[in-house]
C-alpha atoms as a PDB file:
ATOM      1  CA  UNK A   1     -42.232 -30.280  45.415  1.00  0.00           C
ATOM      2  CA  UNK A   2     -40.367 -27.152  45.505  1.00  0.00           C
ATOM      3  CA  UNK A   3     -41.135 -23.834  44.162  1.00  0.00           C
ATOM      4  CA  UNK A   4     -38.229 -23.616  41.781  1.00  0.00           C
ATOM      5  CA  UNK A   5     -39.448 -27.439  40.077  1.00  0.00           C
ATOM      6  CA  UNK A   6     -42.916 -25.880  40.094  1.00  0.00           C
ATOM      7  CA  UNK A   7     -42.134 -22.528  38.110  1.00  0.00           C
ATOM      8  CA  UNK A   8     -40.155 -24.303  36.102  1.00  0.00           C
ATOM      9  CA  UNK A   9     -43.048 -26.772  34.632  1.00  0.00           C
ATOM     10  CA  UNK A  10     -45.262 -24.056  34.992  1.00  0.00           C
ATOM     11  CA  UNK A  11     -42.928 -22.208  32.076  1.00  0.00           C
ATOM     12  CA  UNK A  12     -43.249 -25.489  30.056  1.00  0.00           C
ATOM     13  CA  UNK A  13     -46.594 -26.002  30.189  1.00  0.00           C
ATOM     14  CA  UNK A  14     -46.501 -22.208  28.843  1.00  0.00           C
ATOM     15  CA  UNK A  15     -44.239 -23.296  26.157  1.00  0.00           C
ATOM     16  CA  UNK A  16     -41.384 -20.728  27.280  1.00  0.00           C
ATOM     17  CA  UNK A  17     -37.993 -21.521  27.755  1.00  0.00           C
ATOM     18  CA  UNK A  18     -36.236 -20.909  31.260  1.00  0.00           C
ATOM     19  CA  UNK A  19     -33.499 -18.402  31.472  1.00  0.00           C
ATOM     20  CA  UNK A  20     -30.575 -19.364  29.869  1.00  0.00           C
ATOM     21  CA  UNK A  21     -27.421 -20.422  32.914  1.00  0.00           C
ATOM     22  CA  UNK A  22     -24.502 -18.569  33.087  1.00  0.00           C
ATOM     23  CA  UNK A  23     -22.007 -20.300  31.267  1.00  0.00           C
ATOM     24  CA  UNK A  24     -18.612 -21.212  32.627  1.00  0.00           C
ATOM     25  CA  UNK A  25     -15.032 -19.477  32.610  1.00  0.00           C
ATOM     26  CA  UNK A  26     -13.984 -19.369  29.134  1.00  0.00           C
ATOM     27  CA  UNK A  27     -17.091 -22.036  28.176  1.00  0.00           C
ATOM     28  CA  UNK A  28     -16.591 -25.249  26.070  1.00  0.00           C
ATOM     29  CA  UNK A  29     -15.701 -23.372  23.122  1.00  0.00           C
ATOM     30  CA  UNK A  30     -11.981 -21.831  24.972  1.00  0.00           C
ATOM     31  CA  UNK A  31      -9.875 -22.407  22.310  1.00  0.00           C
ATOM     32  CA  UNK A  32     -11.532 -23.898  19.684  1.00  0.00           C
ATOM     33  CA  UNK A  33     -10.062 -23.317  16.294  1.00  0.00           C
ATOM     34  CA  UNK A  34      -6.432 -22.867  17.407  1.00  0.00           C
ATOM     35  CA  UNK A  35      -3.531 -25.275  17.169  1.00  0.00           C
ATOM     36  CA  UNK A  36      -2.167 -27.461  20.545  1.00  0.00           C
ATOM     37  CA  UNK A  37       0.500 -26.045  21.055  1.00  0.00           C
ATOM     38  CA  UNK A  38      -1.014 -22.412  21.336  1.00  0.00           C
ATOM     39  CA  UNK A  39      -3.430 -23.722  23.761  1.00  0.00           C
ATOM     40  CA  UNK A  40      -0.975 -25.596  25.423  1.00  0.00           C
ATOM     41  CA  UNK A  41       1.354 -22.167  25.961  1.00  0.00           C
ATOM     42  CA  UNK A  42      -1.874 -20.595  27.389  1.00  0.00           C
ATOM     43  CA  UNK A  43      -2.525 -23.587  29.658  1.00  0.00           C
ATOM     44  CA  UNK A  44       1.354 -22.717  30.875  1.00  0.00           C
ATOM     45  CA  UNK A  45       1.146 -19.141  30.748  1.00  0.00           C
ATOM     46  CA  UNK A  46      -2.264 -19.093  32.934  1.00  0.00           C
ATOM     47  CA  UNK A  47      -0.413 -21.297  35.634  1.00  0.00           C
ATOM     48  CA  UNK A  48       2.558 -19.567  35.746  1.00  0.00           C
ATOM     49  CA  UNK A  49       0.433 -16.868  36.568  1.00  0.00           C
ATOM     50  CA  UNK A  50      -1.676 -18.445  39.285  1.00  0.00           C
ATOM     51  CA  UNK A  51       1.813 -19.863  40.604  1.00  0.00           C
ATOM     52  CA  UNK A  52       1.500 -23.132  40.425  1.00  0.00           C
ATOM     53  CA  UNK A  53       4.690 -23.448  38.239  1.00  0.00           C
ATOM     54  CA  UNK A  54       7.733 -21.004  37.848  1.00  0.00           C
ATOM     55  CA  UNK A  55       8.873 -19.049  34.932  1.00  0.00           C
ATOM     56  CA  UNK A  56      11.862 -21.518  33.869  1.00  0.00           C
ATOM     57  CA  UNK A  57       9.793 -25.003  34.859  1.00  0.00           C
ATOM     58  CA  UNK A  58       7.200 -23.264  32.215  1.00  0.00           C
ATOM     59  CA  UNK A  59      10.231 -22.366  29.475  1.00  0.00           C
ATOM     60  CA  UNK A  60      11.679 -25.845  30.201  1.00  0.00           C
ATOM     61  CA  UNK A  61       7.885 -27.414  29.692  1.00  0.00           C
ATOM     62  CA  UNK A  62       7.729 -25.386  26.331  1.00  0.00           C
ATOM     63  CA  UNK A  63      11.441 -26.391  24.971  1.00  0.00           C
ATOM     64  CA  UNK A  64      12.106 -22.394  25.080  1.00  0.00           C
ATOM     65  CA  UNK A  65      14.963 -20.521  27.092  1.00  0.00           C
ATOM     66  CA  UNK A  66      13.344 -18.189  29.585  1.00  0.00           C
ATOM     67  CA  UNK A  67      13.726 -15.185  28.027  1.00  0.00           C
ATOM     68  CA  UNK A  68      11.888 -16.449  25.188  1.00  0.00           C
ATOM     69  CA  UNK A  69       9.061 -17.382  27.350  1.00  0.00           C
ATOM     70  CA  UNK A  70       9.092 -14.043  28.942  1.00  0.00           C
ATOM     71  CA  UNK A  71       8.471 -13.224  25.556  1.00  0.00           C
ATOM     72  CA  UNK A  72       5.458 -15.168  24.512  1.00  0.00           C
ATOM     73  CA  UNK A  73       3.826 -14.269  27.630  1.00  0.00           C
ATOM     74  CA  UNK A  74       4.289 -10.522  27.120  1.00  0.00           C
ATOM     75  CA  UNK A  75       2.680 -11.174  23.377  1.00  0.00           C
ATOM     76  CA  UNK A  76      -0.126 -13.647  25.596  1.00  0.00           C
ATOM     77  CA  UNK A  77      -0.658 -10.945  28.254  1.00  0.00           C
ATOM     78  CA  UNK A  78      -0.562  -7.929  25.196  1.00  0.00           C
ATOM     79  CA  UNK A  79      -3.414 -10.206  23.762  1.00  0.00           C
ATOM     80  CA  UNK A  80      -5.577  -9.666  26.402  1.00  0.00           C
ATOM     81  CA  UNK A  81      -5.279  -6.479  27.181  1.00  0.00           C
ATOM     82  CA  UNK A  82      -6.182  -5.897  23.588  1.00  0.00           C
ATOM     83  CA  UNK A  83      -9.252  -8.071  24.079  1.00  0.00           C
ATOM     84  CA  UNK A  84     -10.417  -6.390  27.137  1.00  0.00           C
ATOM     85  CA  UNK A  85     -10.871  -2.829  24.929  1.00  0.00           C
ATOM     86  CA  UNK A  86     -14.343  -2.013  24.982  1.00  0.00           C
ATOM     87  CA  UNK A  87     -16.212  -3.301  21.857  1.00  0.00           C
ATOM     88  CA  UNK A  88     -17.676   0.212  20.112  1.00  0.00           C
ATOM     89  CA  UNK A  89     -21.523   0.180  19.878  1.00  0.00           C
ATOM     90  CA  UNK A  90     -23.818  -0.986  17.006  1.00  0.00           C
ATOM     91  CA  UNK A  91     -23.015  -2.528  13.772  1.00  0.00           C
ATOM     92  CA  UNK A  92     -19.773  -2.757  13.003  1.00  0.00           C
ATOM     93  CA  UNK A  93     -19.028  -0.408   9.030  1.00  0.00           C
ATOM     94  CA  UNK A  94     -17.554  -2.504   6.196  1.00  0.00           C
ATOM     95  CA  UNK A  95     -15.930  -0.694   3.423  1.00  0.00           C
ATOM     96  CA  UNK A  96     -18.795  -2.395   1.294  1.00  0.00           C
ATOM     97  CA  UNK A  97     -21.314  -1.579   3.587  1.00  0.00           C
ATOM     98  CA  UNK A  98     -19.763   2.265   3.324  1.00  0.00           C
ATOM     99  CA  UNK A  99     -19.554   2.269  -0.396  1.00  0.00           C
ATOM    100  CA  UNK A 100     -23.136   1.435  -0.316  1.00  0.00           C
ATOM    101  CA  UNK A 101     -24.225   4.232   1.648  1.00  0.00           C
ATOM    102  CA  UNK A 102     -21.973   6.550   0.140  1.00  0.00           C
ATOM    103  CA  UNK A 103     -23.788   5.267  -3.557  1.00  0.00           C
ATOM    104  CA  UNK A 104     -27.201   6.095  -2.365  1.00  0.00           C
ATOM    105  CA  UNK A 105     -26.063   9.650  -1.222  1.00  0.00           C
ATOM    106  CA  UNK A 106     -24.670  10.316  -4.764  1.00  0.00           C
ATOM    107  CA  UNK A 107     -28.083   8.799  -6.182  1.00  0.00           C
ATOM    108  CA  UNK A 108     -30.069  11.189  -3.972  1.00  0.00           C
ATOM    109  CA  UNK A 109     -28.022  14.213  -4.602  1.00  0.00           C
ATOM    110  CA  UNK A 110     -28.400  13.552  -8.505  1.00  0.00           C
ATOM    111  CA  UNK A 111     -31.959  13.613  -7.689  1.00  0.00           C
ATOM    112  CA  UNK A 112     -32.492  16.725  -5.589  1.00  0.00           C
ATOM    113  CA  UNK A 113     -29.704  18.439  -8.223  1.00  0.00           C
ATOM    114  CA  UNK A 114     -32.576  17.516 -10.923  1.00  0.00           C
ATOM    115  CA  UNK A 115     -34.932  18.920  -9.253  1.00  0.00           C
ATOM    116  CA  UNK A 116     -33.437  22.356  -8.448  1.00  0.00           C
ATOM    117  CA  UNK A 117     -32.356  22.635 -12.021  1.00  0.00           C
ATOM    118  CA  UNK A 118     -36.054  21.897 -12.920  1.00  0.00           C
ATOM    119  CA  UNK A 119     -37.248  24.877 -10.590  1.00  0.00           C
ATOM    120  CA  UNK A 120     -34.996  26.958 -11.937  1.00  0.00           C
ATOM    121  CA  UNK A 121     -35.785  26.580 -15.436  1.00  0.00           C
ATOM    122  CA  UNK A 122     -39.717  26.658 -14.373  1.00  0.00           C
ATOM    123  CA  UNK A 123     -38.921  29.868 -12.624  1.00  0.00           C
ATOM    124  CA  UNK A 124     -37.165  31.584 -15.623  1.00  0.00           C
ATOM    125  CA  UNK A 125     -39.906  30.828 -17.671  1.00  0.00           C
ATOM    126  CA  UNK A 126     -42.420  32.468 -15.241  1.00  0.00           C
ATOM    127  CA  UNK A 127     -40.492  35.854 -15.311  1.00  0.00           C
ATOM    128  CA  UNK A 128     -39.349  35.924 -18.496  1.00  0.00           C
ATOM    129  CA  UNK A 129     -36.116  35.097 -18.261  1.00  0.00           C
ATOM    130  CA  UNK A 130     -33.660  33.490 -20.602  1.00  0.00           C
ATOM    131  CA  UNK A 131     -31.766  30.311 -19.796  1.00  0.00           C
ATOM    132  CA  UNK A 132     -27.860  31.606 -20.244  1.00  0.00           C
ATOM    133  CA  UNK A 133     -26.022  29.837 -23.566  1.00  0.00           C
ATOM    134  CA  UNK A 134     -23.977  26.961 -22.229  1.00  0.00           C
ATOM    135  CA  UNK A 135     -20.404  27.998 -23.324  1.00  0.00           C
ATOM    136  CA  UNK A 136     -19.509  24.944 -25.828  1.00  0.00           C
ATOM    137  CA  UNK A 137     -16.576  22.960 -24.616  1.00  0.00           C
ATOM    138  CA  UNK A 138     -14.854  21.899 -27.729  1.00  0.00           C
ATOM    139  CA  UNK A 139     -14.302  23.468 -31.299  1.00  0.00           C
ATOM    140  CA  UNK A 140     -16.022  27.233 -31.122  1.00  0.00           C
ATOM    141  CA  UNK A 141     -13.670  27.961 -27.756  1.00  0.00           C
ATOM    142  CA  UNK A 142     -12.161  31.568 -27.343  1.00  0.00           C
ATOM    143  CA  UNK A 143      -8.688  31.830 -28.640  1.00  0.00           C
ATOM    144  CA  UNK A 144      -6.173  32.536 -25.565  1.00  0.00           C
ATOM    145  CA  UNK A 145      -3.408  34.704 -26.885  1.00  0.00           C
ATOM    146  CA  UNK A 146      -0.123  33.364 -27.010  1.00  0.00           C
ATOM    147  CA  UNK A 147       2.295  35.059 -24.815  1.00  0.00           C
ATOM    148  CA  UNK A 148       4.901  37.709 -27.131  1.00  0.00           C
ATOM    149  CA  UNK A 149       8.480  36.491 -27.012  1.00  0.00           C
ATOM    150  CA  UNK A 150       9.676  39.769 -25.619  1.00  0.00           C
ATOM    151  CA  UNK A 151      13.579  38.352 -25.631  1.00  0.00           C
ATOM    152  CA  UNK A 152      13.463  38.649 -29.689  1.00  0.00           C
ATOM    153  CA  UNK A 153      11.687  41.946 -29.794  1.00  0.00           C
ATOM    154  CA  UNK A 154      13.911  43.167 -27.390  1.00  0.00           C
ATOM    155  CA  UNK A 155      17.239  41.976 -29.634  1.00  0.00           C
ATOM    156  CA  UNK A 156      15.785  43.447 -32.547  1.00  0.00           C
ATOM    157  CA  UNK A 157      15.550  46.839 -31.386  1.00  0.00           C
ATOM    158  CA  UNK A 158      18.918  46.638 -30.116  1.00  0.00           C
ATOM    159  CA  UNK A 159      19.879  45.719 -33.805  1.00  0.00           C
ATOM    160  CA  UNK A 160      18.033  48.455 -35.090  1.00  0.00           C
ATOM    161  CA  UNK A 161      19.664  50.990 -32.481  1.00  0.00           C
ATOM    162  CA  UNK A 162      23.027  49.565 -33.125  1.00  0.00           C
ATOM    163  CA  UNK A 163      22.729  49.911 -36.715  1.00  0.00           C
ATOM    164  CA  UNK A 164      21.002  53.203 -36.077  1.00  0.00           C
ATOM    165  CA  UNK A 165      24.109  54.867 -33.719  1.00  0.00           C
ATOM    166  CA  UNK A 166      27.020  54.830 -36.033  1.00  0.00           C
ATOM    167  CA  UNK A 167      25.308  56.350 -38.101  1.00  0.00           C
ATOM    168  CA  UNK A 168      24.371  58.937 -35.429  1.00  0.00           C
ATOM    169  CA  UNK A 169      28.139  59.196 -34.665  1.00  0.00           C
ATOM    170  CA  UNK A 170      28.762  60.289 -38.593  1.00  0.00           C
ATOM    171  CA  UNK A 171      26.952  63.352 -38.479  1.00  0.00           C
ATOM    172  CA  UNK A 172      28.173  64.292 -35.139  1.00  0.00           C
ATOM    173  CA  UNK A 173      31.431  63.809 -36.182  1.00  0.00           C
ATOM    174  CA  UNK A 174      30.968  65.597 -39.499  1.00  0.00           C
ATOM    175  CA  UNK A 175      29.402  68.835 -37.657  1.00  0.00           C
END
């Protein structure tokens, strides 16, 4: 018996598994959940690449004119570049998952705003100090002046100076 047999019944006796082998390129699942005839234009595509077939005995495999499979393989190729970015690390955010988070914040600020406004009114009463009047926000509210039309004022002083000059003019002329 060999030491690799012998470590491996020593791990069942132990009840633990042995480590898990590598699995192959791509693995059974290569294309599961897409339609024949994409995996059939990556089955071209990957040996036109290798060169076992050319660029046109591809297109002519596919039904397509060359140029269209120069095409599809720049879209193929563009797809795995893509897929080759660097996953970012840890969970990935949901809006949902943000909305949550962003709800407890509010809930805890509500909270801790509570609170201050409780230590402030605690405070106030340990010195002595009035709360200020909350300023009502409908019915008793200050009157804003309305702005003066200035263009009538102005017009009717003119009226009253025009009226006013000939007047003038009279007793000039009769002195």
């Amino acid at each position: 018996m060999n030491h690799s047999t012998t470590a491996a019944k020593t791990l069942r006796e132990a009840g633990a598994k042995p480590k898990a082998r590598c699995k192959s390129a791509g693995g059974a699942t290569l294309g599961s959940g897409r339609s024949r005839e994409a995996q059939r234009q990556a089955a071209l595509i990957l040996e036109v690449l290798a060169g076992m077939r050319t660029p046109a005995q591809a297109a002519e495999a596919l039904g397509v004119s060359v140029p269209r499979y120069y095409q599809i393989e720049g879209r193929a190729l563009g797809g795995l570049v893509s897929a080759c970015e660097p996953c970012p690390k840890g969970r990935a955010r949901s809006p949902d998952h943000e909305l949550a988070v962003l709800k407890r914040q509010h809930e805890r600020l509500q909270r801790e705003l509570i609170r201050q406004q409780t230590l402030v009114r605690i405070a106030q009463r340990n010195f002595g100090l009035t709360a200020p009047v909350p300023t009502p926000k409908n019915g008793a509210q200050k009157r804003r002046r309305l702005p003066a039309v200035r263009a009538l004022g102005a017009a009717a002083h003119l009226q009253e100076q025009s009226q006013q000059a000939p007047t003038a003019e009279r007793r000039e002329q009769t002195a």
